[in-house]
Protein backbone atom coordinates (compact mmCIF):
# COMPACT_ATOMS: atom_id res chain seq x y z
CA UNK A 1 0.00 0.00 0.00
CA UNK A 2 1.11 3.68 -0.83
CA UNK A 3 0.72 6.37 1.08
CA UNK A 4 -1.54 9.37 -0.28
CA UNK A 5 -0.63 12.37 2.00
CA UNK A 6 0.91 15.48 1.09
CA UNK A 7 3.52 17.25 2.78
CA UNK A 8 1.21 18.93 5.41
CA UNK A 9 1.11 15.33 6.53
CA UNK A 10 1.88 16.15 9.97
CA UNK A 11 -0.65 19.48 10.40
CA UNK A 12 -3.17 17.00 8.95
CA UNK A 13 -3.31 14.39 11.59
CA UNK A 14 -2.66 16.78 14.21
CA UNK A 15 -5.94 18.38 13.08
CA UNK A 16 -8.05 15.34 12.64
CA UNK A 17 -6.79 14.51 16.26
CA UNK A 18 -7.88 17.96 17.43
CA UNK A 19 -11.22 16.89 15.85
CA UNK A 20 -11.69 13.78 18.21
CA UNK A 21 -10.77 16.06 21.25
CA UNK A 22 -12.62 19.12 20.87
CA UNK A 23 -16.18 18.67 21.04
CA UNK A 24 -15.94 19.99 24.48
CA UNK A 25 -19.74 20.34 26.02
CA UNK A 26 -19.18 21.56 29.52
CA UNK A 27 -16.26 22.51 31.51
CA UNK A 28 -15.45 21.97 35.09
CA UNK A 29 -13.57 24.20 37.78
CA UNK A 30 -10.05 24.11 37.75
CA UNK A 31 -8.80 21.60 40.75
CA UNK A 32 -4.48 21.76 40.80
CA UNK A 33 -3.32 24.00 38.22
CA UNK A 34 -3.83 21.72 35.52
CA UNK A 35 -6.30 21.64 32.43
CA UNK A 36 -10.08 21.80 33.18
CA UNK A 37 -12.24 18.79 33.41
CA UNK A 38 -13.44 18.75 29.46
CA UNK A 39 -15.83 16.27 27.93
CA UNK A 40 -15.34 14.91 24.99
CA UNK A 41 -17.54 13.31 22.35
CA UNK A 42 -16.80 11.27 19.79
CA UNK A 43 -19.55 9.38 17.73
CA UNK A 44 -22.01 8.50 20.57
CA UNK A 45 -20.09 8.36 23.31
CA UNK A 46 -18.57 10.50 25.85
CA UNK A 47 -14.95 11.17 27.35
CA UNK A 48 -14.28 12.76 30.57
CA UNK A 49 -10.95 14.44 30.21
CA UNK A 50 -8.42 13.46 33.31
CA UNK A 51 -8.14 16.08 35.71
CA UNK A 52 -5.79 14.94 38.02
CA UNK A 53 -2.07 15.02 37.27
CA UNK A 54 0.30 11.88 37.39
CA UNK A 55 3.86 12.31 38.37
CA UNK A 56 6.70 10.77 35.87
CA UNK A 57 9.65 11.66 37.81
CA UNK A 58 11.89 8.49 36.44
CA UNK A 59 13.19 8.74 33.06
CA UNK A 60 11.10 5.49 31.82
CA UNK A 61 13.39 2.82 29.44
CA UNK A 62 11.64 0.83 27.44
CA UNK A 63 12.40 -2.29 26.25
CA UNK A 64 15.04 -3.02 23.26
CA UNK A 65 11.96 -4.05 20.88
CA UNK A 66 10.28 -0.54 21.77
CA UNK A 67 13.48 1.38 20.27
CA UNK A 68 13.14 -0.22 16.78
CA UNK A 69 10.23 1.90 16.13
CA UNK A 70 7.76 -1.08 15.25
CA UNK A 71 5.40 0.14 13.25
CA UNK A 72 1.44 -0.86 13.18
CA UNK A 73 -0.75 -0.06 10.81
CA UNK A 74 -4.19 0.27 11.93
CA UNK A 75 -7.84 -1.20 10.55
CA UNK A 76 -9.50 0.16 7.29
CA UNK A 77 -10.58 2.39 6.31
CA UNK A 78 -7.86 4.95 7.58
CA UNK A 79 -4.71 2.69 7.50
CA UNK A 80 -2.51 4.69 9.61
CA UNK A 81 0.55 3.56 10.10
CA UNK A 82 1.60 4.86 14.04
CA UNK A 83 4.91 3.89 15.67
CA UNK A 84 4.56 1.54 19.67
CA UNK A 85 0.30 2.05 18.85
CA UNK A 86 -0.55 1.36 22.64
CA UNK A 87 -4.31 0.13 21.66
CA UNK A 88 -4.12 -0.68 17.80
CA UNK A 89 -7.70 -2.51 17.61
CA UNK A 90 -10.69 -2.80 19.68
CA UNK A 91 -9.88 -4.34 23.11
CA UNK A 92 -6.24 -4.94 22.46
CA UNK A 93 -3.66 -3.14 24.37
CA UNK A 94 -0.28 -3.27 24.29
CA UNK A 95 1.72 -1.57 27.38
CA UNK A 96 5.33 -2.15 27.09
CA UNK A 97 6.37 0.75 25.58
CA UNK A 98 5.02 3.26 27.46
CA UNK A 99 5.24 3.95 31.18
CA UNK A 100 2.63 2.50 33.42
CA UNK A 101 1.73 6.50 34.69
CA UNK A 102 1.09 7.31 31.32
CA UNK A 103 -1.40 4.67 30.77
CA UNK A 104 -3.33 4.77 33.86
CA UNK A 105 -6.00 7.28 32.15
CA UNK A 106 -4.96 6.73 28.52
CA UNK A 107 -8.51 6.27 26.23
CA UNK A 108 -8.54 5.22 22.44
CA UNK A 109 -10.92 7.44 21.21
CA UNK A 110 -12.28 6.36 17.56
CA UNK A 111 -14.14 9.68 15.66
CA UNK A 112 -15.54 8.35 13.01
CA UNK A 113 -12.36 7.48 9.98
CA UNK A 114 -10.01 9.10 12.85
CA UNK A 115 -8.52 7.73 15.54
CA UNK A 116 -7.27 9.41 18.47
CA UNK A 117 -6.71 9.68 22.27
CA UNK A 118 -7.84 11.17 25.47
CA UNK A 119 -4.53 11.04 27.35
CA UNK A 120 -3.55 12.50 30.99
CA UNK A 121 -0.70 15.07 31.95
CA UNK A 122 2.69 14.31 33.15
CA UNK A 123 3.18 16.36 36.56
CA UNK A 124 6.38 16.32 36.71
CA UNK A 125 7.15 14.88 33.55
CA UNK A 126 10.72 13.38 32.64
CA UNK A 127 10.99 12.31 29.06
CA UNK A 128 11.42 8.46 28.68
CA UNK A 129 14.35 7.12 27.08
CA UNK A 130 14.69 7.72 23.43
CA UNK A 131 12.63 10.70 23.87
CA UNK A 132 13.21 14.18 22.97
CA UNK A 133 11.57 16.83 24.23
CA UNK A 134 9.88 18.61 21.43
CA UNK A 135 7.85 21.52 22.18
CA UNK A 136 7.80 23.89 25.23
CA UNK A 137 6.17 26.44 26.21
CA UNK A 138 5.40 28.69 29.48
CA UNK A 139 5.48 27.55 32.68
CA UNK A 140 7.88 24.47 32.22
CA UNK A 141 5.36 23.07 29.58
CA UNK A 142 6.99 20.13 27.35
CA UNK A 143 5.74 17.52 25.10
CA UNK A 144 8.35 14.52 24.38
CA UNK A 145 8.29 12.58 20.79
CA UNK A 146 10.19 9.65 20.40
CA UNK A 147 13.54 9.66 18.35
CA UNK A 148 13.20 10.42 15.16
CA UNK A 149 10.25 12.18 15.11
CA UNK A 150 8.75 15.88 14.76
CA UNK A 151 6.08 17.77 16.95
CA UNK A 152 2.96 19.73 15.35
CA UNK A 153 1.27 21.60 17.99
CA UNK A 154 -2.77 21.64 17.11
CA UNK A 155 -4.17 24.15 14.61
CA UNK A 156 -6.60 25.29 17.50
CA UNK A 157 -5.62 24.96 20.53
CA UNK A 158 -8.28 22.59 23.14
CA UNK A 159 -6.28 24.05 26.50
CA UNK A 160 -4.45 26.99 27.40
CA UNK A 161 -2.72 25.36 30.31
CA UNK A 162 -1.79 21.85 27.96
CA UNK A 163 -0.55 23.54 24.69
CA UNK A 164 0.79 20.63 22.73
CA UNK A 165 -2.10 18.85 23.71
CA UNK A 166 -3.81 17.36 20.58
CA UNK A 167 -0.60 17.44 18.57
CA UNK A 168 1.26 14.83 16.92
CA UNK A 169 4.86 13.11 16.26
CA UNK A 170 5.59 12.50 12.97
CA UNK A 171 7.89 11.16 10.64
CA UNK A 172 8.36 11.08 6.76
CA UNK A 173 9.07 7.84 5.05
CA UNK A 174 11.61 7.65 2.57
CA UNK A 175 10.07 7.16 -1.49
CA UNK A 176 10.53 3.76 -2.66
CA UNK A 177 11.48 2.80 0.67
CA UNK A 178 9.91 -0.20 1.91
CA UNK A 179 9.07 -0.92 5.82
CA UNK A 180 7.68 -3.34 7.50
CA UNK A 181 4.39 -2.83 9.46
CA UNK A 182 1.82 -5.38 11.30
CA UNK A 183 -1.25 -4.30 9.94
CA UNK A 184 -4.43 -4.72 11.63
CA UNK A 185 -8.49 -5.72 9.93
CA UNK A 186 -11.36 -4.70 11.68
CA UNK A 187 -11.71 -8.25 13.50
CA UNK A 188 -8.80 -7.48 15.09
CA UNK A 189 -6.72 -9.77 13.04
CA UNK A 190 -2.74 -9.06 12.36
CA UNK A 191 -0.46 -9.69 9.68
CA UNK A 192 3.06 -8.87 8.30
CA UNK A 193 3.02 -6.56 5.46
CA UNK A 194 5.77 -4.47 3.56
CA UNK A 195 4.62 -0.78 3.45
CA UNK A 196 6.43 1.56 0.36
CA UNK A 197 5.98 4.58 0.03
CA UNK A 198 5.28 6.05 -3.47
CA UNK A 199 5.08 9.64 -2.93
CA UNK A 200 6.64 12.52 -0.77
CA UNK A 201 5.06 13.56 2.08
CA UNK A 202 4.24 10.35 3.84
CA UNK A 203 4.21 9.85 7.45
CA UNK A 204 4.51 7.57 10.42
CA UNK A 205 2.96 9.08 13.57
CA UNK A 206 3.64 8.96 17.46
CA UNK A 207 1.70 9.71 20.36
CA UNK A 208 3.77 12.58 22.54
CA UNK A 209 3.93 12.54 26.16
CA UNK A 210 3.20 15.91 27.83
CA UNK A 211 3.24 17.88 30.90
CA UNK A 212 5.25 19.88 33.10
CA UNK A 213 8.92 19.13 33.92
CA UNK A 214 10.68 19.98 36.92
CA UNK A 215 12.53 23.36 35.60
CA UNK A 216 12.33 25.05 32.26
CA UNK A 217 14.16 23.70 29.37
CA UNK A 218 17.37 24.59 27.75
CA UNK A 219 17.24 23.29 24.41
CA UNK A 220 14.47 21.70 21.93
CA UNK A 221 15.02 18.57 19.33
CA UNK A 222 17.42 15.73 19.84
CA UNK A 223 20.73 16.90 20.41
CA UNK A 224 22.16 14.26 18.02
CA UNK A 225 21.67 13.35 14.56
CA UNK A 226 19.02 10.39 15.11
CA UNK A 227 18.18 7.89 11.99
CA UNK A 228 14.26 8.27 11.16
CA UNK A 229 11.83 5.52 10.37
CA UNK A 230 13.69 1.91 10.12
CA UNK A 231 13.78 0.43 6.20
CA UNK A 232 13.90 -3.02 5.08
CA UNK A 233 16.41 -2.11 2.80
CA UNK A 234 20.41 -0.86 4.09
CA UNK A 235 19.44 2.67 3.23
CA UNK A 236 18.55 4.80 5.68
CA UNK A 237 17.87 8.37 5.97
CA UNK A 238 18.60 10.76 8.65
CA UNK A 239 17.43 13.88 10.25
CA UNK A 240 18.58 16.53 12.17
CA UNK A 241 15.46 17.86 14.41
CA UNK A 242 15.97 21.12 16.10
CA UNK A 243 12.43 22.83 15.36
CA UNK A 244 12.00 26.31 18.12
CA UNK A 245 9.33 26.87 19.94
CA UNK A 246 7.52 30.10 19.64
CA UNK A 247 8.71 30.80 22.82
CA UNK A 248 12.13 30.65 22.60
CA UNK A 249 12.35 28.50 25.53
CA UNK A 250 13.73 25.04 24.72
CA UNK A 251 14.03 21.63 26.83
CA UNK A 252 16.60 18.50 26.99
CA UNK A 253 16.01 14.96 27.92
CA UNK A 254 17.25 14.28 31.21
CA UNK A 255 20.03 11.23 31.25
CA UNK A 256 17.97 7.91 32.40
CA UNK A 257 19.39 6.35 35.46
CA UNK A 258 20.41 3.69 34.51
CA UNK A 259 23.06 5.35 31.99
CA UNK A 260 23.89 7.82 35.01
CA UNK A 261 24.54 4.75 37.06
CA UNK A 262 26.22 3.12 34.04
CA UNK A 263 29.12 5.89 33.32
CA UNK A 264 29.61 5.93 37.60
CA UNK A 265 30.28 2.52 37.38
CA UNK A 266 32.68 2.96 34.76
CA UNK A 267 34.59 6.10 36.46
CA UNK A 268 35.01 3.58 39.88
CA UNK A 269 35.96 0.59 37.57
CA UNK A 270 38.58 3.01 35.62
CA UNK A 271 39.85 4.38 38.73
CA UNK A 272 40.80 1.39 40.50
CA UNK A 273 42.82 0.04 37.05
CA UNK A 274 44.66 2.82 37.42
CA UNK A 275 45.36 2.92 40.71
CA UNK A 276 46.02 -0.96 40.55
CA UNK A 277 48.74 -0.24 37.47
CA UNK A 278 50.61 2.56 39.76
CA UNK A 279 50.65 -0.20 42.71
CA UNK A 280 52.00 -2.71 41.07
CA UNK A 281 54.65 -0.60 38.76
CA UNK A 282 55.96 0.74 42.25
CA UNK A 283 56.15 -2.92 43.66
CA UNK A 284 58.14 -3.85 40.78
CA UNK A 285 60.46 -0.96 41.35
CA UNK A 286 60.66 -1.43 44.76
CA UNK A 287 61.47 -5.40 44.23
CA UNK A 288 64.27 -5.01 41.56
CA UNK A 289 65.92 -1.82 42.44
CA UNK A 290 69.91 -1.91 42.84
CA UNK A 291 71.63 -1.27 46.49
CA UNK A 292 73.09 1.84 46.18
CA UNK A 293 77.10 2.32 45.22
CA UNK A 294 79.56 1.86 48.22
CA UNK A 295 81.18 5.31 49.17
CA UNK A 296 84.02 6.24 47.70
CA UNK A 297 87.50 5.65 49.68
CA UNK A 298 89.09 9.05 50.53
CA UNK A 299 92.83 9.36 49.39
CA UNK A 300 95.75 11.38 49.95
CA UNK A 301 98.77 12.61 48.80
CA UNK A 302 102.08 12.21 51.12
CA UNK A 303 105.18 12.68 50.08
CA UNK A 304 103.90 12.66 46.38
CA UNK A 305 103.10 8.61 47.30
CA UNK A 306 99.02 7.93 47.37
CA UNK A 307 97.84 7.12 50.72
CA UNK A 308 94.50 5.17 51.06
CA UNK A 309 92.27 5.44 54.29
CA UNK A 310 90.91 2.92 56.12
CA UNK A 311 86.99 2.36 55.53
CA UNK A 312 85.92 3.19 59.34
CA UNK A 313 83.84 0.15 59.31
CA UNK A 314 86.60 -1.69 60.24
CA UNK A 315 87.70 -2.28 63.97
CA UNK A 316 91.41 -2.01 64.29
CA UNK A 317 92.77 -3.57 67.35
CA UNK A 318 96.31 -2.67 68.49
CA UNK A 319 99.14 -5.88 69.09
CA UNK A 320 99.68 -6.50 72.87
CA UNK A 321 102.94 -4.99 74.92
CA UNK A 322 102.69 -7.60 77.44
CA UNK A 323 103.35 -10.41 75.53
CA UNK A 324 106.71 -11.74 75.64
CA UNK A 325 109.03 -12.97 73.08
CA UNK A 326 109.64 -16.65 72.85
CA UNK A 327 112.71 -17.99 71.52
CA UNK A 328 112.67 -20.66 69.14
CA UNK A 329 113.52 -24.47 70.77
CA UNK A 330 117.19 -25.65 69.37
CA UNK A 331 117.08 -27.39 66.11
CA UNK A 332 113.40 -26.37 65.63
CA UNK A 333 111.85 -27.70 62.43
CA UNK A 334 110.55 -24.76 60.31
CA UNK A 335 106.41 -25.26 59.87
CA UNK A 336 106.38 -24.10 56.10
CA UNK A 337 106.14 -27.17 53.44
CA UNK A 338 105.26 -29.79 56.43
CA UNK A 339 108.72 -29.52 57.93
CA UNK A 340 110.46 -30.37 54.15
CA UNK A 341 111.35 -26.64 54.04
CA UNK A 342 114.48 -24.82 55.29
CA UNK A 343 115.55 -25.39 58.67
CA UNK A 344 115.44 -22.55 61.13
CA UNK A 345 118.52 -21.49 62.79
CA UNK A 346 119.33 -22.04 66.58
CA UNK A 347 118.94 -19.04 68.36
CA UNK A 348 121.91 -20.33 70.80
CA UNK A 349 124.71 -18.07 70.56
CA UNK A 350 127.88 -19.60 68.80
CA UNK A 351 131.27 -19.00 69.96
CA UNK A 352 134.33 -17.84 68.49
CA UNK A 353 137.25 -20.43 69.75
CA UNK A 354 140.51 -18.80 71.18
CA UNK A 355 142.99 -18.79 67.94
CA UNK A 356 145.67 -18.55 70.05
CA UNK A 357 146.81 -22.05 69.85
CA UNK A 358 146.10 -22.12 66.38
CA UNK A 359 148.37 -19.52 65.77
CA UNK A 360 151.39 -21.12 67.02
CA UNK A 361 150.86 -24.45 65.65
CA UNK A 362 150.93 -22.41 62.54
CA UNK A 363 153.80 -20.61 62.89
CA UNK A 364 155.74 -23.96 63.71
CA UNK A 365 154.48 -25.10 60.53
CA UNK A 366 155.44 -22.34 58.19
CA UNK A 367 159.04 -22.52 59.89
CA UNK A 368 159.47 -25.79 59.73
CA UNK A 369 158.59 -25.37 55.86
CA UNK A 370 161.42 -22.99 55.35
CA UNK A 371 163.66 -24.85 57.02
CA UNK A 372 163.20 -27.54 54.94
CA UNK A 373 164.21 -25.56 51.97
C-alpha cells in the first residue's frame, strides 16, 4: 500500500486529532493547576478528560523491541501507520512501551475514519528514554516525541494550560522505501506486510507525552543526529530535528538512570585500574631496584706517594705490649712445606774459639817449611 498524504502530513493528523478532542460540552472548575475537566464526544459516546495530574519523575526505558520503532498499521478504512500504537484494535492493548503512569488514564478514542486519544498530563514529567523533548512552552510546559520524530502543535488549541495537547509526532518515510508494518483488519486480526511509500510527504505518527517538567528547558530537538523511520532495505535516511518553539524556551532529555549509574560505574571501575597499574609498577620498582654504590674511599697525597684510608667500618685492634718474646727451641723444624722446608737457625749463641793455639801451631808449621828448603 502507498501512502496518499501530502507534505502537510503532519498538520493534517494533528488536526483530525484535534477533531476527536474538541467537542468539548461543559467545563469543570479548575482543581491543581492543571487543564479543566473537558468532555469529549466522539460518535455516541462521551470522554471525561483526566483532571488529576500523574507524576513521571523516572526517566522510563523501554524495552530493546520498543526502540526499533515497530510500526502498526491500523484497521481500514484509515490505514494509519503509528509507531509503539498502545491500543491498535478494539480491546487490544499493548503496554510495554510506554510507562505504566502514562497509561493509567490513557482512552482510544475512535471519531468516526479518525482515531485518536484522550490522554492525561505528566506532573512532573521526565521524558522516557529515546525521547526528545519537542515543544515547550510557558510555565515548564513540554511535550516529548520519540527519536526520530517531529512535533505539530494543534491548529486550535483545546487548553491553554496543555498547549501541545492534541498534537502529533511525525515522521516522513523515505520514497521507494519499503518498511515493514503489522497491519491490523477490523476483527482485530494481524499480519506482516511491507509498506512503500510512493510519494513525498508520507508519514509515520507517534503519540507525545506531555506535561510539566521539573525546571524550564534549555534546548528543543534531539541533540544528536538520530536515523528516522527503520527500512527493510540498508538505506537509511537521517534527520537533524531542532524545530523552536515560539517561545524561545527550549528543553533536553534528562540522562535515564540507569546510563547515570552506568558511566559511575565505569569512572570507579577506571579508577581502580589505574590505581592498581601505579601499585603494582611501584612494587616492581621497589622489588628489583639496585643497592646503592659503596662510598668512595678518601685518598691522599704524602710525600707525592698515594695514601689510602681505612673504611671506618673496620675495627682495628692494636698488638699487645705484654706479651713476651719466645725464643725458638734448638734445632726447631721450620712449619712451612710440612717440615720439608728450610731449617730454622738455633737461636743459641755460637762462639768464636781462642785462635791462640792455632796460631802457634801455625807458625811452627810455616818454619818448619822454610827450614826444609
Amino acid at each position: 500500500m502507498s501512502a496518499r498524504r501530502n507534505r502537510a502530513g503532519g498538520r493534517i493528523m494533528a488536526r483530525e486529532n484535534l477533531e476527536a478532542r474538541q467537542d468539548a460540552a461543559s467545563s469543570q472548575p479548575r482543581t491543581d493547576s492543571l487543564p479543566s475537566t473537558t468532555l469529549i464526544s466522539a460518535s455516541t459516546t462521551s470522554y471525561i478528560q483526566p483532571t488529576t495530574a500523574i507524576p513521571l519523575t523516572t526517566a522510563f526505558i523501554p524495552p530493546s523491541t520498543c526502540t526499533q520503532n515497530l510500526l502498526t498499521m491500523l484497521e481500514p478504512p484509515t490505514y494509519l501507520i503509528w509507531a509503539n500504537e498502545p491500543v491498535p484494535a478494539e480491546n487490544q492493548t499493548s503496554t510495554a512501551c510506554y510507562p505504566s503512569e502514562f497509561l493509567q488514564a490513557y482512552t482510544s478514542v475512535s471519531s468516526g475514519s479518525v482515531g485518536s486519544s484522550v490522554v492525561p498530563a505528566m506532573s512532573p514529567l521526565v521524558c522516557p528514554d529515546h525521547y526528545c523533548t519537542m515543544f515547550a512552552k510557558a510555565n515548564n510546559y513540554v511535550a516529548c516525541c520519540p527519536s526520530g520524530y517531529q512535533f505539530h502543535p494543534p491548529d486550535t488549541m483545546i487548553d491553554t494550560s496543555r498547549p501541545g495537547y492534541g498534537g502529533t509526532c511525525y515522521s516522513d518515510f523515505g520514497v521507494s522505501q519499503t518498511y515493514p508494518v503489522i497491519a491490523y483488519n477490523e476483527a482485530g486480526d494481524t499480519a506482516s506486510q511491507i509498506f512503500s511509500a510512493s510519494v513525498s510527504g508520507a508519514q509515520a505518527y507517534a503519540h507525545p507525552i506531555d506535561g510539566f517538567a521539573l525546571s524550564s528547558p534549555t534546548t528543543v530537538g534531539c541533540p544528536t543526529r538520530i536515523s528516522s523511520l527503520p527500512s527493510d532495505t540498508s538505506t537509511s535516511s537521517t534527520s537533524t530535528i531542532s524545530p523552536s518553539p515560539s517561545n524561545g524556551s527550549a528543553p533536553s532529555s534528562t540522562p535515564s538512570t540507569a546510563a547515570i549509574a552506568g558511566a559511575s560505574v565505569g569512572s570507579i571501575v577506571a579508577l581502580a585500574a589505574i590505581v592498581g597499574f601505579i601499585w603494582y609498577i611501584l612494587g616492581y620498582y621497589r622489588r628489583n631496584r639496585k643497592p646503592p654504590p659503596p662510598p668512595p674511599k678518601i685518598q691522599h697525597q704524602r710525600d707525592g706517594l698515594p695514601r689510602h684510608e681505612k673504611e671506618g667500618d673496620f675495627t682495628c685492634v692494636e698488638i699487645g705490649t705484654s706479651a713476651r718474646l719466645q725464643e725458638k727451641e734448638k734445632f726447631r723444624h721450620s712449619e712451612l712445606n710440612d717440615g720439608h722446608g728450610a731449617f730454622e737457625m738455633s737461636a743459641v749463641p755460637v762462639y768464636e774459639m781462642d785462635a791462640t793455639e792455632e796460631k802457634k801451631r801455625l807458625s811452627r808449621m810455616m818454619m818448619n817449611w822454610k827450614t826444609s828448603r
